[in-house]
Protein backbone atom coordinates (compact mmCIF):
# COMPACT_ATOMS: atom_id res chain seq x y z
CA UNK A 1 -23.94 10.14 -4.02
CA UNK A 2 -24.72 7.00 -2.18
CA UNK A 3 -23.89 4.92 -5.24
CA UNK A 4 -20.74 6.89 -5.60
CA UNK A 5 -19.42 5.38 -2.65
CA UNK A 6 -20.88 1.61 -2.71
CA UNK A 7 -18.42 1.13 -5.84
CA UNK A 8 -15.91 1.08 -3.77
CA UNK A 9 -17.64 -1.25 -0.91
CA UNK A 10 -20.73 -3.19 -2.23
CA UNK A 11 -20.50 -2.65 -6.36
CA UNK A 12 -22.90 -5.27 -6.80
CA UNK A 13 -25.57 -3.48 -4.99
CA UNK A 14 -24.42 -0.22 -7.15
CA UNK A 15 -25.00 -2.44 -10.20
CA UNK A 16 -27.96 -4.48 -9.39
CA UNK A 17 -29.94 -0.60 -8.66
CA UNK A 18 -28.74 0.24 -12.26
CA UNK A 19 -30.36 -3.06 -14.08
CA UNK A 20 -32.50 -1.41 -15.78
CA UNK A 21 -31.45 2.14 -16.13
CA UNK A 22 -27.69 2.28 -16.19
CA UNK A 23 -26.64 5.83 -15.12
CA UNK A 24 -22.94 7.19 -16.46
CA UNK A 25 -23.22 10.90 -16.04
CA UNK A 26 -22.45 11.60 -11.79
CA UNK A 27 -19.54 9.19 -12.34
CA UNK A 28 -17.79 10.58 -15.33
CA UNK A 29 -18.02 13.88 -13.91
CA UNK A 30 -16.45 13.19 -10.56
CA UNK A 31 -13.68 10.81 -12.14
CA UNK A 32 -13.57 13.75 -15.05
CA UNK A 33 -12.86 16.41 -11.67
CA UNK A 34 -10.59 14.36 -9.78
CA UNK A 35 -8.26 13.52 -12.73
CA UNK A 36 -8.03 16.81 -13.93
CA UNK A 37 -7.78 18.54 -10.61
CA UNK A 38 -4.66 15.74 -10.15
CA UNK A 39 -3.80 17.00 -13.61
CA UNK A 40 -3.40 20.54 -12.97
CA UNK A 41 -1.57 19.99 -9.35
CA UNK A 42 0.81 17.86 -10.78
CA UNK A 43 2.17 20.37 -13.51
CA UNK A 44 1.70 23.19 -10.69
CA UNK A 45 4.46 21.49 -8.70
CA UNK A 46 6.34 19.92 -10.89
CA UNK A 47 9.15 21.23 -12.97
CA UNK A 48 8.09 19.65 -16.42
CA UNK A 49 10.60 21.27 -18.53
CA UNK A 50 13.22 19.47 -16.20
CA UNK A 51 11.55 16.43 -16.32
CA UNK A 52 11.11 16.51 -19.82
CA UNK A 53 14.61 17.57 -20.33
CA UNK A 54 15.84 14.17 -18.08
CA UNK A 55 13.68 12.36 -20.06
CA UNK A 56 14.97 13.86 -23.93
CA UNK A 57 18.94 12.94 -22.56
CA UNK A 58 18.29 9.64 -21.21
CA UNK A 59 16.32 8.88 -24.91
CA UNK A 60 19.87 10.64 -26.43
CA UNK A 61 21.88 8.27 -24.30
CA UNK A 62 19.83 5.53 -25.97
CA UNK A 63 20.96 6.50 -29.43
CA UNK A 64 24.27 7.08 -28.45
CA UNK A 65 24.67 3.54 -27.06
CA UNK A 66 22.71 1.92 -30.26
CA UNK A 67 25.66 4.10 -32.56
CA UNK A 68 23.58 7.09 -34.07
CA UNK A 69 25.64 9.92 -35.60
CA UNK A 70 26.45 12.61 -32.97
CA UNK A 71 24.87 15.31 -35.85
CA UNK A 72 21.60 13.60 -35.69
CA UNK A 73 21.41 13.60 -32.02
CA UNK A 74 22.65 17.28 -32.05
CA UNK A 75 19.79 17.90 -34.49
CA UNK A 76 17.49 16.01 -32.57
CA UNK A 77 18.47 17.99 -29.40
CA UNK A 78 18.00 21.53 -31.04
CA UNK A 79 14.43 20.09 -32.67
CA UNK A 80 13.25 19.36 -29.48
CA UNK A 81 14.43 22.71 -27.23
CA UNK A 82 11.78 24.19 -28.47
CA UNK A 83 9.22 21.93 -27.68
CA UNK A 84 10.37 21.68 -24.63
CA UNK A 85 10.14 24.98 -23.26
CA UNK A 86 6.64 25.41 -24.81
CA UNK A 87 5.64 22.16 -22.87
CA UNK A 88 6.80 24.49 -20.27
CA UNK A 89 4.42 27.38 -20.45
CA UNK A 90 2.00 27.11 -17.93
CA UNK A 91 -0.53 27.80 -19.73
CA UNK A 92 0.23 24.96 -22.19
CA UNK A 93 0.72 22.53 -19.68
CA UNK A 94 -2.33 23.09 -17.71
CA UNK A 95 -4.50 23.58 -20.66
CA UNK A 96 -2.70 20.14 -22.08
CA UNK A 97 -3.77 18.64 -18.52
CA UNK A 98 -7.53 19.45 -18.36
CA UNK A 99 -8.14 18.63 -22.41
CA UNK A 100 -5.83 14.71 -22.07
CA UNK A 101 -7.72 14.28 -19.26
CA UNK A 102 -10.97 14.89 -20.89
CA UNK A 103 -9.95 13.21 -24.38
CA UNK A 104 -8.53 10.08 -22.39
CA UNK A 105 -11.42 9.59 -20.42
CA UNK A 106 -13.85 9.51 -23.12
CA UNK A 107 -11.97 8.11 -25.92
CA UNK A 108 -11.05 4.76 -23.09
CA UNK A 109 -14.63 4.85 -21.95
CA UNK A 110 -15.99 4.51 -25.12
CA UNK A 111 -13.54 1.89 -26.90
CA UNK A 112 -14.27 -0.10 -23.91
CA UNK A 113 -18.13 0.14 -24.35
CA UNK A 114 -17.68 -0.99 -27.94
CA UNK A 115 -15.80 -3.61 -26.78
CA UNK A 116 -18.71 -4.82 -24.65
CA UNK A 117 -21.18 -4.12 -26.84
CA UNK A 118 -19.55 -6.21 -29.63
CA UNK A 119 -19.08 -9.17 -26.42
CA UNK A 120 -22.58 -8.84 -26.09
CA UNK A 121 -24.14 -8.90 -28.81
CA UNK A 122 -22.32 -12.47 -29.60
CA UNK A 123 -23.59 -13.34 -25.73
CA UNK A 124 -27.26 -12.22 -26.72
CA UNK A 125 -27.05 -10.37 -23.68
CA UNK A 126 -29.89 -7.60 -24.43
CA UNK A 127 -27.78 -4.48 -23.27
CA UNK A 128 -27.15 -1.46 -25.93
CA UNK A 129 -24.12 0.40 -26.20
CA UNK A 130 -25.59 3.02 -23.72
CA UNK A 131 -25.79 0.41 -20.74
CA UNK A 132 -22.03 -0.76 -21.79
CA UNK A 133 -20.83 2.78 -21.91
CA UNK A 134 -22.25 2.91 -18.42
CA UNK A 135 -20.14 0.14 -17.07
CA UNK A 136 -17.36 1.10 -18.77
CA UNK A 137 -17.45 4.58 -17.04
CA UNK A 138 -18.23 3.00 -13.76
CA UNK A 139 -15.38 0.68 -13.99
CA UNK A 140 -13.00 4.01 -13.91
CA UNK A 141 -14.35 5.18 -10.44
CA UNK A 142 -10.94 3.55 -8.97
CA UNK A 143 -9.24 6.19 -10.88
CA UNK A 144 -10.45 9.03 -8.63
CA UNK A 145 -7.76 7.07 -5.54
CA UNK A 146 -5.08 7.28 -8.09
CA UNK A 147 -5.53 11.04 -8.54
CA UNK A 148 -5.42 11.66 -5.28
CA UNK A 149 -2.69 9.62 -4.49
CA UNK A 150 -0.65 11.31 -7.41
CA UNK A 151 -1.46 15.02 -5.61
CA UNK A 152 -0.32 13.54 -2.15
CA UNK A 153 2.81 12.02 -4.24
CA UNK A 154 3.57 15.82 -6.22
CA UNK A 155 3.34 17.53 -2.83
CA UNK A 156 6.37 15.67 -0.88
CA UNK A 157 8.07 14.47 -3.95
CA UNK A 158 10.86 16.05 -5.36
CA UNK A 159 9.52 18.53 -8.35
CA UNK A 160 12.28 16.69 -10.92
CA UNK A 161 11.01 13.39 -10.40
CA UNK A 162 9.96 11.62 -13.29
CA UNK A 163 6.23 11.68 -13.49
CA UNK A 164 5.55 8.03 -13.23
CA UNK A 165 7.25 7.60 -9.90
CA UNK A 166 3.53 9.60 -8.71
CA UNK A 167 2.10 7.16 -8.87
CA UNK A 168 2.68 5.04 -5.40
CA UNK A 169 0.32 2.43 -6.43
CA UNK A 170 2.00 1.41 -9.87
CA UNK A 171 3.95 -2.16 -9.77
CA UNK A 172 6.79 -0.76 -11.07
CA UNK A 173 7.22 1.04 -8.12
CA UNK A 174 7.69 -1.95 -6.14
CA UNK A 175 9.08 -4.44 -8.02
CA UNK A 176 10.95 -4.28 -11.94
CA UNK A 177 8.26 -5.04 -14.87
CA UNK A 178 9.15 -6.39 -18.19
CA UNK A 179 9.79 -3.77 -20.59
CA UNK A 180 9.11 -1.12 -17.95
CA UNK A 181 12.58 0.85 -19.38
CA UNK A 182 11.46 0.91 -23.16
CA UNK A 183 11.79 3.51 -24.81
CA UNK A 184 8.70 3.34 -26.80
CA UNK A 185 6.36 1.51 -24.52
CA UNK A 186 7.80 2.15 -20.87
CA UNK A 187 5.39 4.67 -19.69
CA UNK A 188 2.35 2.53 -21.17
CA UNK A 189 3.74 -0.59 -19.05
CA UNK A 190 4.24 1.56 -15.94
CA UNK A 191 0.70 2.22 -15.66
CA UNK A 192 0.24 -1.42 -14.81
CA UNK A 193 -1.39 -0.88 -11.07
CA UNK A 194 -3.18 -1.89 -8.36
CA UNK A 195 -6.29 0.16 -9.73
CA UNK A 196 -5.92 -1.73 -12.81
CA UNK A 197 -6.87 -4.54 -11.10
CA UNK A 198 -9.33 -2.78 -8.32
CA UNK A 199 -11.27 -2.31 -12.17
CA UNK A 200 -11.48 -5.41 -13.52
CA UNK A 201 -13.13 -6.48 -10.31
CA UNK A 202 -15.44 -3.81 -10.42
CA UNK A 203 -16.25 -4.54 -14.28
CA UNK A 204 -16.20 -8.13 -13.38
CA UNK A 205 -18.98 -7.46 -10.65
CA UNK A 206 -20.90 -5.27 -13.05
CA UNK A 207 -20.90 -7.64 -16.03
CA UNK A 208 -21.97 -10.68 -13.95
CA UNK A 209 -24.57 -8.81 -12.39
CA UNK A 210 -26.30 -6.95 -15.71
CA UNK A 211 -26.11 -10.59 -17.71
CA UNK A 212 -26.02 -13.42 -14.92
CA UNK A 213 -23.38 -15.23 -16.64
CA UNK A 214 -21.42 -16.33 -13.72
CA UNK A 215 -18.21 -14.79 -12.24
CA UNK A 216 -15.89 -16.92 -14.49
CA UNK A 217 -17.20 -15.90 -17.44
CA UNK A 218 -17.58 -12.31 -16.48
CA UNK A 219 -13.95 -11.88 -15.33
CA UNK A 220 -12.55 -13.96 -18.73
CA UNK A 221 -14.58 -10.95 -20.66
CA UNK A 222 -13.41 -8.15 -18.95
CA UNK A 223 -9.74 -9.37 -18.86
CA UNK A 224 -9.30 -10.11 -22.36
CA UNK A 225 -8.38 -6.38 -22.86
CA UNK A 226 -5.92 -5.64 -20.03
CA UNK A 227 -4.01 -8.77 -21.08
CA UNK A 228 -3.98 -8.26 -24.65
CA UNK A 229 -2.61 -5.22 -24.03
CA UNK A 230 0.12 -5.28 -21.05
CA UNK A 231 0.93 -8.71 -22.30
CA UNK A 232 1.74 -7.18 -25.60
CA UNK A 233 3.31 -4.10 -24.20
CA UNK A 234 5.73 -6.39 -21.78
CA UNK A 235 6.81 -8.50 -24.92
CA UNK A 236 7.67 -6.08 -27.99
């Protein structure tokens, strides 16, 4: 429990105690409870098929402004009705909640560990994929403050707003991101937040400490990712 907190105020001392026997399971399962807690809230209190439905006519407006024959939006329009109102179904949407959650969590966590494995192993660093998936997981504490700023966020918030405006600590909230409207890759880009960041500290920390290889170094690793990506998604 201590540990659980020092990640948030002394992660080096969190990290340096796990040197030798990294330690992934309390983590996961209280970023695994607060995300899907946050999860189930937010489609409690919000009225997805609206949302859904804003979204599905501002996409149509896109089409209609880039020339696309009124019949093919039509068809689109019916095609997706259905959808729709089965996104609507509580059930559905709470059972969608707790398994993304769970499938996003793990699927992240353990892309990232590869990634760090693959890092390390070119570093000679001596850690397996088990100490990697370790960090990796630890790295995603920060994600417990943006569930519980999203719940905070559904509970005043209008139940029609979109469901990136939740979250209060995105940049997009505060200022306008490249690419942040795209149709495609808009959602992706409005993820970009200040917990993004509070994570690549964290991982920076972590890194440094488990291989010694000096804060520059550390934070060059564990950015490559993050910039690769949001660069990416800001351009296309």
């Amino acid at each position: 429990m201590k540990a659980l907190i020092a990640i948030f105020t002394d992660p080096r001392a969190v990290f340096e105690e796990q040197r030798e026997e990294p330690k992934w399971l309390a983590p996961a399962l209280v970023i695994l409870a607060f995300t899907i807690v946050s999860g189930v809230a937010v489609t409690m209190l919000v009225d997805v098929e609206a949302v859904a439905r804003a979204d599905l006519e501002q996409t149509i407006e896109t089409f209609e402004r880039q020339g696309m024959p009124q019949e093919t939006i039509d068809e689109m329009r019916a095609a997706t009705a259905q959808q729709l109102s089965l996104a609507a179904n509580p059930i559905v949407a709470i059972g969608s909640a707790v398994l993304g959650a769970i499938v996003i969590f793990f699927v992240l966590a353990l892309v990232h560990a590869l990634y760090f494995m693959v890092v390390g192993k070119i570093m000679k660093t001596g850690h397996d994929f088990s100490d990697w998936f370790a960090l990796s997981v630890w790295g995603r504490m920060p994600w417990v403050i943006v569930a519980i700023v999203t719940v905070v966020a559904a509970l005043v918030m209008s139940p029609q707003t979109d469901l990136t405006a939740y979250n209060l600590l995105a940049f997009s909230t505060w200022m306008t991101l490249p690419n942040e409207n795209h149709m495609i890759f808009g959602q992706a880009v409005k993820t970009l937040d200040i917990v993004v960041i509070w994570s690549i500290v964290i991982l920076t920390v972590g890194f440094d400490s488990w291989t010694e290889r000096g804060m520059g170094v550390s934070l060059a690793v564990v950015a490559v990712p993050y910039v690769v990506v949001y660069g990416l998604l800001m351009l296309l």
